[in-house]
C-alpha atoms as a PDB file:
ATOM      1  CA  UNK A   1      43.831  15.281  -4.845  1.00  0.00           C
ATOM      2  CA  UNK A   2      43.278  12.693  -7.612  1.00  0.00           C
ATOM      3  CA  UNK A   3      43.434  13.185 -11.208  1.00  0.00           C
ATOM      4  CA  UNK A   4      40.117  12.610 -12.982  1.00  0.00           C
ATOM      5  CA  UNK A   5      40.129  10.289 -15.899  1.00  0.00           C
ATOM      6  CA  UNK A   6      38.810  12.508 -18.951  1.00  0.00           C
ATOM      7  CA  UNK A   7      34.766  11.933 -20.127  1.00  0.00           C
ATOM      8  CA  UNK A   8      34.355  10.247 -17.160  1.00  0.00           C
ATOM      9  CA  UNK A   9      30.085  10.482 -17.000  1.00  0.00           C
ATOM     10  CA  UNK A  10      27.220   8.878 -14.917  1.00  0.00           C
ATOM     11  CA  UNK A  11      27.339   5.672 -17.490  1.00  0.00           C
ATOM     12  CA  UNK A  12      31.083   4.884 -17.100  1.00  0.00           C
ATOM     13  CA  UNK A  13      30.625   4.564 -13.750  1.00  0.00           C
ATOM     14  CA  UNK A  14      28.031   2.497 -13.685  1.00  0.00           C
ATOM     15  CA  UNK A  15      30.238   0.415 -15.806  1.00  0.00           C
ATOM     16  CA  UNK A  16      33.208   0.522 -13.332  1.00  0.00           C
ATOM     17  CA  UNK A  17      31.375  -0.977 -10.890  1.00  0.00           C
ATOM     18  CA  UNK A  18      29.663  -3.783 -12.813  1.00  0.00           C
ATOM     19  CA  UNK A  19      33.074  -4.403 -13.811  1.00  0.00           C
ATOM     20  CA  UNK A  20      33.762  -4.382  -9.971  1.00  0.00           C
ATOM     21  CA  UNK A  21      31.026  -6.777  -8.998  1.00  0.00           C
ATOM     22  CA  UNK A  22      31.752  -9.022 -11.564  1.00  0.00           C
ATOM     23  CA  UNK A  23      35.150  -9.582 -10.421  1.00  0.00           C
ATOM     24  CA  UNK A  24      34.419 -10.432  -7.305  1.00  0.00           C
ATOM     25  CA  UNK A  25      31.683 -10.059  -4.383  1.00  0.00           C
ATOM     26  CA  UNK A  26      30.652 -11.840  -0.857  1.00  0.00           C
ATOM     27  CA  UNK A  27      28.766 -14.701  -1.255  1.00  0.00           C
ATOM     28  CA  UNK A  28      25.868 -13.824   0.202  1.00  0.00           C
ATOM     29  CA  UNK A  29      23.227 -16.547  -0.090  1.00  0.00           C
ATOM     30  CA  UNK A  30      20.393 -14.020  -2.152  1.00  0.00           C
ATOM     31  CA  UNK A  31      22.937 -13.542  -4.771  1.00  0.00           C
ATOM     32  CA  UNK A  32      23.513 -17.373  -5.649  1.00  0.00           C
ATOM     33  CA  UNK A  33      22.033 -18.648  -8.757  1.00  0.00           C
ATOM     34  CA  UNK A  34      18.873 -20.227  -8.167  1.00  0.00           C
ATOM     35  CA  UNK A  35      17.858 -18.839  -5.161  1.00  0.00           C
ATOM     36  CA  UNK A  36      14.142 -17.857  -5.661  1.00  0.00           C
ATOM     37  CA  UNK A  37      11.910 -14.896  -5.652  1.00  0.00           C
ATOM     38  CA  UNK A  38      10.391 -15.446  -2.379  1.00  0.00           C
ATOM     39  CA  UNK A  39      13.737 -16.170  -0.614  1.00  0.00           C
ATOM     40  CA  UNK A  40      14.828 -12.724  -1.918  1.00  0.00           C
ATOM     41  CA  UNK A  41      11.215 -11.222  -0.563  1.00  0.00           C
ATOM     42  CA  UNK A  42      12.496 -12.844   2.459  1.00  0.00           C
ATOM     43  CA  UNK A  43      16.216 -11.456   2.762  1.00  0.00           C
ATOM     44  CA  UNK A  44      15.061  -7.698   1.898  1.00  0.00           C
ATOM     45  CA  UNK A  45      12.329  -8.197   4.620  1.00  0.00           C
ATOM     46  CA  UNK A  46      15.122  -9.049   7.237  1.00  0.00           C
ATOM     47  CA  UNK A  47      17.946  -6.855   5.613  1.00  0.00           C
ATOM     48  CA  UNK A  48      15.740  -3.745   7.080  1.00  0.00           C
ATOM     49  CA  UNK A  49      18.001  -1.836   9.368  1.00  0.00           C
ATOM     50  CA  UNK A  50      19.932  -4.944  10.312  1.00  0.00           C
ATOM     51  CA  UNK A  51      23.298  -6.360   9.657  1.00  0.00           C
ATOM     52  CA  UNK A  52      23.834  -9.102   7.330  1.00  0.00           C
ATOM     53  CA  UNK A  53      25.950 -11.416   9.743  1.00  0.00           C
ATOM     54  CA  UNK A  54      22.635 -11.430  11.667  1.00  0.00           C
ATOM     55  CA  UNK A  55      20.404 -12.438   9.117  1.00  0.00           C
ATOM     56  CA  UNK A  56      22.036 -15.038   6.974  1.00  0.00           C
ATOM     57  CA  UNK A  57      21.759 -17.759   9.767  1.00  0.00           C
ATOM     58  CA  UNK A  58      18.031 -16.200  10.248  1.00  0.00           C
ATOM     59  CA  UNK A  59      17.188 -16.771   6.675  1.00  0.00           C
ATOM     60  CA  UNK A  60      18.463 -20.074   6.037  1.00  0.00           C
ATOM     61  CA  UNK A  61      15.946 -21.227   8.771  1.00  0.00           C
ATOM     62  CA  UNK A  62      13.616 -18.838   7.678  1.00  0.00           C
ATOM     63  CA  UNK A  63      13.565 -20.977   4.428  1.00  0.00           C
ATOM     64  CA  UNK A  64      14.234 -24.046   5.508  1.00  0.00           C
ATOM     65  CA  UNK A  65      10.261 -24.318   7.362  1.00  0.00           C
ATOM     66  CA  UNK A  66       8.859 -21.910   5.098  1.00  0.00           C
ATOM     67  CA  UNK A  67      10.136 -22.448   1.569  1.00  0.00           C
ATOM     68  CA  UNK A  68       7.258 -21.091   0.041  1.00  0.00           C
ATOM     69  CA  UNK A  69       4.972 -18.116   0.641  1.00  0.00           C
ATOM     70  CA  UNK A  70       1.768 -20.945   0.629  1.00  0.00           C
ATOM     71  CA  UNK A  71       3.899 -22.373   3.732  1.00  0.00           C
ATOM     72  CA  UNK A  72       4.259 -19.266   5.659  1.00  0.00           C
ATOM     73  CA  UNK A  73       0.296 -18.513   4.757  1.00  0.00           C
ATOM     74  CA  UNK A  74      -1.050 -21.570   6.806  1.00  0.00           C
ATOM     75  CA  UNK A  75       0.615 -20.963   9.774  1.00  0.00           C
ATOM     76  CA  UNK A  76      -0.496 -18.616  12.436  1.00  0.00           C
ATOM     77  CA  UNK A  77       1.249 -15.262  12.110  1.00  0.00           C
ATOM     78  CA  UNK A  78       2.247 -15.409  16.093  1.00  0.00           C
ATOM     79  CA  UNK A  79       4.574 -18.236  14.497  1.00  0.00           C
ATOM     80  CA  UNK A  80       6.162 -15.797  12.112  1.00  0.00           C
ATOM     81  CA  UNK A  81       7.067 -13.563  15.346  1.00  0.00           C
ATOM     82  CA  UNK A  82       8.256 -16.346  17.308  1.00  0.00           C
ATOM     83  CA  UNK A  83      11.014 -16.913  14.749  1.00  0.00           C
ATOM     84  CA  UNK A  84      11.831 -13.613  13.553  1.00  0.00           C
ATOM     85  CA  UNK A  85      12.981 -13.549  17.093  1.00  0.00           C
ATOM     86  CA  UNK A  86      15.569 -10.960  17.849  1.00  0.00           C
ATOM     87  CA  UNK A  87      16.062  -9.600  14.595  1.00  0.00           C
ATOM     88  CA  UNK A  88      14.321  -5.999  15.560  1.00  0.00           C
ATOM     89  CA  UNK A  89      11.859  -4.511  14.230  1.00  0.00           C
ATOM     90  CA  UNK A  90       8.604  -7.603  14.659  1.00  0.00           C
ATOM     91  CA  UNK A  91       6.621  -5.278  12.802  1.00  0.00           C
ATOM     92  CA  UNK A  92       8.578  -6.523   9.689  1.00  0.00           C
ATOM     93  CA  UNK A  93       8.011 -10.298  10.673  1.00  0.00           C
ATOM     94  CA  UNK A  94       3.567  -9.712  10.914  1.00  0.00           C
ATOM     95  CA  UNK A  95       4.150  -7.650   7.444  1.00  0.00           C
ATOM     96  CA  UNK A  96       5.897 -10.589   6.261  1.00  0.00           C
ATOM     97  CA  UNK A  97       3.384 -13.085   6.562  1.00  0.00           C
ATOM     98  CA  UNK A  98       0.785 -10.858   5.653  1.00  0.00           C
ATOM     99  CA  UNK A  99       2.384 -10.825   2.443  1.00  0.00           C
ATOM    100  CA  UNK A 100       3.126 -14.431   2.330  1.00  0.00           C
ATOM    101  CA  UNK A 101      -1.132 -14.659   2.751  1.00  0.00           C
ATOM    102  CA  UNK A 102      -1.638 -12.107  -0.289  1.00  0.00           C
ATOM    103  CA  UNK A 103       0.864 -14.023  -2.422  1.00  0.00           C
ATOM    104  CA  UNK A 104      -0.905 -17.339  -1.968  1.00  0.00           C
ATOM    105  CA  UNK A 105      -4.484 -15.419  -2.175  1.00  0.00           C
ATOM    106  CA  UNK A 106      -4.202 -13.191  -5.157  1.00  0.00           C
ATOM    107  CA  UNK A 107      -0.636 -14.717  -7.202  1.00  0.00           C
ATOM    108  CA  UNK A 108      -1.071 -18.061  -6.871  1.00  0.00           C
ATOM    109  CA  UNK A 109       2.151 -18.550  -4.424  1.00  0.00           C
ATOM    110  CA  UNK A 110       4.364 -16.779  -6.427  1.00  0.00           C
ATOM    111  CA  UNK A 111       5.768 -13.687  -5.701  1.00  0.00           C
ATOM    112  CA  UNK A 112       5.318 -11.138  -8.504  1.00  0.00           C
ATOM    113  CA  UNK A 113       7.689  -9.523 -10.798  1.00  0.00           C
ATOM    114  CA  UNK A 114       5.677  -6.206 -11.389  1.00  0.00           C
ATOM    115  CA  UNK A 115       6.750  -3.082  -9.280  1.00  0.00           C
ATOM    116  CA  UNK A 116       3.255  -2.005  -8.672  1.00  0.00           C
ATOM    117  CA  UNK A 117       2.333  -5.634  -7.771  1.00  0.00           C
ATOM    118  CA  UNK A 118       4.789  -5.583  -5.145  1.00  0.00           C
ATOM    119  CA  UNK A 119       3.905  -2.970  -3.458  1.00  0.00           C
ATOM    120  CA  UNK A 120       0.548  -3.146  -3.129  1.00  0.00           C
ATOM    121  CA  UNK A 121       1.919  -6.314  -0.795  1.00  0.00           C
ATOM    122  CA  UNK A 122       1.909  -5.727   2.989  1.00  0.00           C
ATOM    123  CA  UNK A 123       4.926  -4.252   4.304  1.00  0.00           C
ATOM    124  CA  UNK A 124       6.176  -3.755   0.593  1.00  0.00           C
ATOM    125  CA  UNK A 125       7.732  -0.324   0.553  1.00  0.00           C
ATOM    126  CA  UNK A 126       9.416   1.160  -2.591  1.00  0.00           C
ATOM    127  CA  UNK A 127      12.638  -0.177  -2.146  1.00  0.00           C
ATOM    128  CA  UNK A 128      11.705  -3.402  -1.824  1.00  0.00           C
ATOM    129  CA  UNK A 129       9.415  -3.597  -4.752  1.00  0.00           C
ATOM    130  CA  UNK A 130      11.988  -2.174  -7.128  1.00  0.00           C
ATOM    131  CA  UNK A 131      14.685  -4.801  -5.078  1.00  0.00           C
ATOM    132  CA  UNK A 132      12.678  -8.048  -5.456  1.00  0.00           C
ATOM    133  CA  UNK A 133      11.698  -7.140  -9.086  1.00  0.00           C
ATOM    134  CA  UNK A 134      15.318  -6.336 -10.243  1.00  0.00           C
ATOM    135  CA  UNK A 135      17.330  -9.003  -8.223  1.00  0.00           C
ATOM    136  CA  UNK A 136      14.590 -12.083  -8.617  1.00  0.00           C
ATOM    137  CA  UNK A 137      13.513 -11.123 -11.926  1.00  0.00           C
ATOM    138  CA  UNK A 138      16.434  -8.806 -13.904  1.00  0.00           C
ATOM    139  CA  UNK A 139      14.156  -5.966 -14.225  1.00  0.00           C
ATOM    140  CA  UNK A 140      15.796  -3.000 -15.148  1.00  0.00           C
ATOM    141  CA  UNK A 141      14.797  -0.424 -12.507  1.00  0.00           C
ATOM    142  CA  UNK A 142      16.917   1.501 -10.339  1.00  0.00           C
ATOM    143  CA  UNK A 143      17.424   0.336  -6.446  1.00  0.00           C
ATOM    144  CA  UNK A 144      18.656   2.533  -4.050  1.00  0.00           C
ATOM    145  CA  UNK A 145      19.598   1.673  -0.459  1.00  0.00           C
ATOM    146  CA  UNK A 146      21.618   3.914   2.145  1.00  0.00           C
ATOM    147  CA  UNK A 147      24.772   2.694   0.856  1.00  0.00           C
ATOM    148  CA  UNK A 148      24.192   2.998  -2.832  1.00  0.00           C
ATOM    149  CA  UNK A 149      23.028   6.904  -2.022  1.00  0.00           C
ATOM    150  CA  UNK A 150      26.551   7.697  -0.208  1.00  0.00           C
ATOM    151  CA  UNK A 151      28.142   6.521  -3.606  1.00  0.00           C
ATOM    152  CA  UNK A 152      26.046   8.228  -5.880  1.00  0.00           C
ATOM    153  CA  UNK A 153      26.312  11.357  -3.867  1.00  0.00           C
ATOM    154  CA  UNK A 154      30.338  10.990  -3.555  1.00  0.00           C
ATOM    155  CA  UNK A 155      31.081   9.768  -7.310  1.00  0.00           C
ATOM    156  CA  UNK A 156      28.543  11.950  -8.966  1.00  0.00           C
ATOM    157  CA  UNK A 157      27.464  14.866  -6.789  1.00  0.00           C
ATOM    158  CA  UNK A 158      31.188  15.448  -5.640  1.00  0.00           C
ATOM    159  CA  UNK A 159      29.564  15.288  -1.479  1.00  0.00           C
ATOM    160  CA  UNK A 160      30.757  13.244   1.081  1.00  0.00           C
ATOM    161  CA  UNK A 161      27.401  12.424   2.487  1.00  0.00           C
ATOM    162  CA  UNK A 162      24.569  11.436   0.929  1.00  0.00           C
ATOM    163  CA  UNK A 163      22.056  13.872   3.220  1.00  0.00           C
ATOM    164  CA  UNK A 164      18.532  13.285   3.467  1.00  0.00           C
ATOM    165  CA  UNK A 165      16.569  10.981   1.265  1.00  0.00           C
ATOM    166  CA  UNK A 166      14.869  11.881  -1.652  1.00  0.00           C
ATOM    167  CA  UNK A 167      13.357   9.344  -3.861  1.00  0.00           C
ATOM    168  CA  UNK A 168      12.850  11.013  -7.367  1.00  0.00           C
ATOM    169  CA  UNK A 169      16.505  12.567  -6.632  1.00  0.00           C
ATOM    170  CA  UNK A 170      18.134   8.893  -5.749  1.00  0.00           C
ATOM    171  CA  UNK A 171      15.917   7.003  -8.592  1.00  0.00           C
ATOM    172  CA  UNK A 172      17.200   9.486 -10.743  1.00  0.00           C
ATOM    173  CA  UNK A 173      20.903   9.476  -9.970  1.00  0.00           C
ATOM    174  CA  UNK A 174      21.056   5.895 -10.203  1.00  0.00           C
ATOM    175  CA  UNK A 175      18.538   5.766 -13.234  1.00  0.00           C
ATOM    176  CA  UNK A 176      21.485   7.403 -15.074  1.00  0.00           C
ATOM    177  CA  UNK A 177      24.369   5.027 -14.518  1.00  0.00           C
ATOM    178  CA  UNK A 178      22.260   1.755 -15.083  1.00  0.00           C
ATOM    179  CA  UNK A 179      23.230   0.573 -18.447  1.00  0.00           C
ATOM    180  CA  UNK A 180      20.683  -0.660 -20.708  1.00  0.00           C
ATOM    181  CA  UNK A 181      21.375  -4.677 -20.578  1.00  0.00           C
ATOM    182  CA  UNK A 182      18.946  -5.777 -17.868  1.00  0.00           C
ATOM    183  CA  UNK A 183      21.382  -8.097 -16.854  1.00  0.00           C
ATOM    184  CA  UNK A 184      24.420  -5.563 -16.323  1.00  0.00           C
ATOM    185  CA  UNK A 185      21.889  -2.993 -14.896  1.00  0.00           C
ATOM    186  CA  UNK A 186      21.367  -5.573 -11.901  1.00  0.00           C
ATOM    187  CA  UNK A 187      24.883  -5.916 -11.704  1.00  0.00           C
ATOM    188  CA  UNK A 188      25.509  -2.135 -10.821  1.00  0.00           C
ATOM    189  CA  UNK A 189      22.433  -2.236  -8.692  1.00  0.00           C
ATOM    190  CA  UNK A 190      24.223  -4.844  -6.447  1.00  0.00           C
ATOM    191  CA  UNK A 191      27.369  -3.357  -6.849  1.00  0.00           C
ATOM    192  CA  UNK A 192      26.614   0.020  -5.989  1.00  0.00           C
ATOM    193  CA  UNK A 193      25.192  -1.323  -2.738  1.00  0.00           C
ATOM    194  CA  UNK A 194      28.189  -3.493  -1.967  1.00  0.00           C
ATOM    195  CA  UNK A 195      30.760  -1.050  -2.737  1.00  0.00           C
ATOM    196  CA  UNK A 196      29.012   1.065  -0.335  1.00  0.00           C
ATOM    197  CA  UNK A 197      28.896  -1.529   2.477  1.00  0.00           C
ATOM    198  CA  UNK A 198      32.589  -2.653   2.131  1.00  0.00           C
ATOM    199  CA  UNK A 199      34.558   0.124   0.140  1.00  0.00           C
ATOM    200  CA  UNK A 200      32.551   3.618   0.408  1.00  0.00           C
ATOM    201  CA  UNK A 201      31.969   3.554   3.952  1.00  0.00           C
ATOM    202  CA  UNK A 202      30.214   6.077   5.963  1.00  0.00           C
ATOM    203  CA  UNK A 203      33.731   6.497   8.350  1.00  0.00           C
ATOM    204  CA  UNK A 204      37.430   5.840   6.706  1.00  0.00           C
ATOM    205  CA  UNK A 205      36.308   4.739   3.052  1.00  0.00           C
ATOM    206  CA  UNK A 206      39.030   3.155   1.204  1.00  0.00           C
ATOM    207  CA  UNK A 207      39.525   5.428  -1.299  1.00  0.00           C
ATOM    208  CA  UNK A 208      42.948   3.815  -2.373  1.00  0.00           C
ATOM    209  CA  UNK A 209      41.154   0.107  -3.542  1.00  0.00           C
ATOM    210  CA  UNK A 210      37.990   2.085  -5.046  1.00  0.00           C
ATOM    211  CA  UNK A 211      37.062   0.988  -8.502  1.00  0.00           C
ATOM    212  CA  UNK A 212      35.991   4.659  -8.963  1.00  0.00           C
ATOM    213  CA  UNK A 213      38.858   6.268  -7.575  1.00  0.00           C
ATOM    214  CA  UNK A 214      39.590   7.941 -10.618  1.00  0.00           C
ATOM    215  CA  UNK A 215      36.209   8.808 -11.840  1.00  0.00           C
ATOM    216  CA  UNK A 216      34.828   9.950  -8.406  1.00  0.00           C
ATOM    217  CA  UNK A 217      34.004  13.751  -7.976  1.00  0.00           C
ATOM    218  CA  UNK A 218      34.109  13.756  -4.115  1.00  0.00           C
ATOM    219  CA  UNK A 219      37.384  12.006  -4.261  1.00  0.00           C
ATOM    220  CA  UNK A 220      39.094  14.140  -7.232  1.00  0.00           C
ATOM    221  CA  UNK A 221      37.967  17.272  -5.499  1.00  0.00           C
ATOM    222  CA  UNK A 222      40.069  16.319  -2.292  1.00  0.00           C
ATOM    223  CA  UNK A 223      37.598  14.894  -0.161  1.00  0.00           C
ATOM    224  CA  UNK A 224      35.607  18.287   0.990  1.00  0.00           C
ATOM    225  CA  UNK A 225      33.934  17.949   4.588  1.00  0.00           C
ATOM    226  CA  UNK A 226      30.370  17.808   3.873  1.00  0.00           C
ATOM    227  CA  UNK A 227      28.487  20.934   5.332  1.00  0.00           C
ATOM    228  CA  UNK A 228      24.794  19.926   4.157  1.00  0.00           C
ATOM    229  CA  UNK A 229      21.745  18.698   5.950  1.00  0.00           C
ATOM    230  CA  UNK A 230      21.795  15.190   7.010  1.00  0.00           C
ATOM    231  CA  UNK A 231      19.633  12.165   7.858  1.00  0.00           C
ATOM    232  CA  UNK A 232      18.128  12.061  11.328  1.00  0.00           C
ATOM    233  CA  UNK A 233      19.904   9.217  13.705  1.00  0.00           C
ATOM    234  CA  UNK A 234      18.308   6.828  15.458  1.00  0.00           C
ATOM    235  CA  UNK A 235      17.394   7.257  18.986  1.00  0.00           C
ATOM    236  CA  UNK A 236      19.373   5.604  21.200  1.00  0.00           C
ATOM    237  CA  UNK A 237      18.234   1.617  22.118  1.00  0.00           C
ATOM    238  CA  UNK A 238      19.012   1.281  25.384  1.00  0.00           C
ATOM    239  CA  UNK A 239      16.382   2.705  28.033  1.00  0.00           C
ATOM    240  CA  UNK A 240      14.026   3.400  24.870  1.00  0.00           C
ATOM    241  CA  UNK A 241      10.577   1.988  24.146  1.00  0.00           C
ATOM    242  CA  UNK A 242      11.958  -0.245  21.754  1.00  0.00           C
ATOM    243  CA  UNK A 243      13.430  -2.103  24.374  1.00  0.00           C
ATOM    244  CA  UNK A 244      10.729  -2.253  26.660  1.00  0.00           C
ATOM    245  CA  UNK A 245       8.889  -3.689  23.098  1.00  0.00           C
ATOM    246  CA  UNK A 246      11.584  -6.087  23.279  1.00  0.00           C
ATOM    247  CA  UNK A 247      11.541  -7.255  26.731  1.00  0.00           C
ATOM    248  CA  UNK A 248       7.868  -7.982  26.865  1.00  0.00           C
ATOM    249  CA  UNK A 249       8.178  -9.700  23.158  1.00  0.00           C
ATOM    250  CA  UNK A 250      10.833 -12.041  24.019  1.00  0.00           C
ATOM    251  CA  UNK A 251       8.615 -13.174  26.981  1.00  0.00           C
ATOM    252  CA  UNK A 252       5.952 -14.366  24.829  1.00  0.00           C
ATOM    253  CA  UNK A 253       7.929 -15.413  22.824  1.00  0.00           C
ATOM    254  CA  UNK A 254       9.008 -17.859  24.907  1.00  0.00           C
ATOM    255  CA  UNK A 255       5.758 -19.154  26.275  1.00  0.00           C
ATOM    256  CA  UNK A 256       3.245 -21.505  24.543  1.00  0.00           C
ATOM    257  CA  UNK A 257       0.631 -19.639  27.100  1.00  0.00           C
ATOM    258  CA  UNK A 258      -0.563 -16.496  27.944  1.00  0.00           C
ATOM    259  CA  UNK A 259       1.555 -14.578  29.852  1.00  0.00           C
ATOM    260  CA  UNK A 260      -0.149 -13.030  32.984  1.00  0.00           C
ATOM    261  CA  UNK A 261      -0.696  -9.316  33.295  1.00  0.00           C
ATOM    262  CA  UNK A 262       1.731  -9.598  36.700  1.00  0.00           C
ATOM    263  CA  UNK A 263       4.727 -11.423  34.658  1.00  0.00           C
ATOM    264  CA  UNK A 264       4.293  -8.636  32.264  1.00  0.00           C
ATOM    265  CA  UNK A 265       4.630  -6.135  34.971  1.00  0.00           C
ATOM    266  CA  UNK A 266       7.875  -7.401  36.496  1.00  0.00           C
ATOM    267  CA  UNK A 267       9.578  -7.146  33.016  1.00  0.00           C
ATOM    268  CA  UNK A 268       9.996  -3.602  32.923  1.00  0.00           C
ATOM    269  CA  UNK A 269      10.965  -1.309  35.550  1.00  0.00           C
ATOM    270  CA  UNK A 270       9.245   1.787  34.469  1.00  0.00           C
ATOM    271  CA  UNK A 271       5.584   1.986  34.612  1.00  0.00           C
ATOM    272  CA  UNK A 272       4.435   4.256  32.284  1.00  0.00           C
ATOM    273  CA  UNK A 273       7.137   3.313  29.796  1.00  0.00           C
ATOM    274  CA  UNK A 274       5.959  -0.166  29.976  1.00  0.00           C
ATOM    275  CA  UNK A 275       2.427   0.484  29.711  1.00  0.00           C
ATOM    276  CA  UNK A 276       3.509   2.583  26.775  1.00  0.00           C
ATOM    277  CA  UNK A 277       5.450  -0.570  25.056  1.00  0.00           C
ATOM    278  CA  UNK A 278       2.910  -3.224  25.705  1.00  0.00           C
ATOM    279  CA  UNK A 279       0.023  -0.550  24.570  1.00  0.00           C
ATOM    280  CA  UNK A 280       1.848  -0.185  21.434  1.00  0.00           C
ATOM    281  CA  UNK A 281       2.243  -3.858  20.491  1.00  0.00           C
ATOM    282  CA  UNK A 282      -1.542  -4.984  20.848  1.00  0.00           C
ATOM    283  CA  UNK A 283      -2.354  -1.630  18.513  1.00  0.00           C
ATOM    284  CA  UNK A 284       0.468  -3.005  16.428  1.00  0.00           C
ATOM    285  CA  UNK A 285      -0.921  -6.478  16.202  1.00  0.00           C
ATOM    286  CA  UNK A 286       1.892  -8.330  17.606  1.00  0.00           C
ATOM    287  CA  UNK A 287       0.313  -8.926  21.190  1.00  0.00           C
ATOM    288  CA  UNK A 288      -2.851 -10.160  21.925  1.00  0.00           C
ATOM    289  CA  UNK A 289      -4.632 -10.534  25.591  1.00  0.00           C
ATOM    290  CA  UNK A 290      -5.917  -7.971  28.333  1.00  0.00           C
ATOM    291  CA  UNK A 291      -4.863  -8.074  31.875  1.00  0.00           C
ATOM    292  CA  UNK A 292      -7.877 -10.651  32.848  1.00  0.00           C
ATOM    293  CA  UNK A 293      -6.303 -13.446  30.292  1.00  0.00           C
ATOM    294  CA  UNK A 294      -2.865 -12.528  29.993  1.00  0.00           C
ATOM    295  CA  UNK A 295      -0.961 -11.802  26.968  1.00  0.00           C
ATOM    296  CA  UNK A 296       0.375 -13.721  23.965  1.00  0.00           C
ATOM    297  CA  UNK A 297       1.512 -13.713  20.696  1.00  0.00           C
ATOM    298  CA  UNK A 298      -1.023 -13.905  17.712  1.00  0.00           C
ATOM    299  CA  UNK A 299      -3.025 -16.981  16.198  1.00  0.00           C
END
């Protein structure tokens, strides 16, 4: 076991890792001075459930033909599909540029700094929201990802898994160790997150080089096994219909014309499954076409 520092509370730790952060972090291309609001809408779009080696390249030419919300707007929002292209998840890439259309519409091209404003964007979920508005625009508001809630629920709940999510729980755990200063709050936001994707790991955290290895609960208390409920897992990708999705997505992807009903019928194996997938992406809006004139991506 580790000794824990005396009048070690929620506030000291959120000052241990702003310390932390400050320091030192990845240079990750959302965190570089200057780098706009929209690029950041842009990075927590694609940050969804996928690594960031993956999307850093994807971003960078993300922005480089769409450097502005207006530029996304005019384009078809097939286009946005075609080069989210194997990032998962196209859904993400049509809620994208649906947002990219109510930014130019209704803020004249600028994403806004208001939580509610943000999410009453397409595709804008909570996290997000509270994300762009803290990391674009400093506001002091708690953000809480899957990492940050394994190190809240290790350094301040004494558990070594996070469990379940729970919003008003989370918001409210990480509510308390944001410090005041707008600036340092956004400091432990990011922090908390990237101590939680390279230090406070799911598997093997390394407990040894933790800034709060002396204020953590979990840690102090010897590292109990966590017997609590947990987070569903995600079904298994091969053989699934996200796949099948996939397959018939990277297809059109590929083609400037529709793709026949027959082409699409050769790209799967099982029928039903197939039917399933492809049924699924015109209610989804990502496919357009019916058997007589083929299938594409949308205008």
């Amino acid at each position: 076991m580790h000794e824990r520092s005396a009048e070690i509370g929620p506030l000291a730790i959120g000052e241990r890792i702003a310390d932390w952060y400050e320091a030192g972090h990845r240079d990750l291309p959302w965190r570089r001075d200057g780098f706009g609001a929209w690029g950041i809408l842009v990075s927590e779009f694609m940050l969804q459930q996928t690594p960031v080696a993956r999307v850093v390249p994807k971003l960078e030419a993300w922005l480089a033909r769409w450097p502005t919300a207006a530029a996304l707007a005019a384009e078809p929002s097939g286009e946005a599909v075609r080069a989210w292209d194997r990032l998962g998840y196209p859904r993400r890439a049509l809620a994208l540029h649906g947002a990219a259309v109510a930014i130019t519409a209704e803020h004249g091209g600028v994403v806004p700094a208001d939580v509610d404003a943000l999410l009453a964007l397409p595709g804008v979920g909570p996290y997000t929201a509270r994300a762009v508005a803290a990391f674009a625009y400093g506001v002091r508001v708690p953000v809480v990802d899957v990492n940050t809630r394994r190190v809240l629920a290790r350094s301040v709940l004494g558990q070594g898994d996070a469990g379940p999510a729970n919003a008003r729980r989370d918001h409210e755990l990480m509510e308390a160790i944001l410090p005041t200063l707008p600036a340092r709050a956004r400091q432990v936001n990011a922090g908390a997150m990237e101590l939680g994707q390279t230090v406070c790991v799911a598997r093997s955290p390394r407990c040894d080089v933790c800034p709060l290895r002396t204020a953590c609960a979990w840690l102090v208390a010897g590292s109990p096994s966590y017997d609590g409920p947990t987070a569903p897992r995600q079904k298994r990708y091969e053989g699934s219909d996200r796949q099948a999705r996939g397959r018939i997505l990277r297809e059109l992807r590929g083609s400037e014309i529709p793709v026949p009903a027959d082409a699409v019928a050769a790209l799967w194996p099982d029928v039903e499954q197939r039917e399933r997938a492809l049924a699924g992406l015109l209610r989804d809006g990502l496919v357009v076409g019916d058997p007589s004139t083929g299938y594409t991506l949308p205008e």
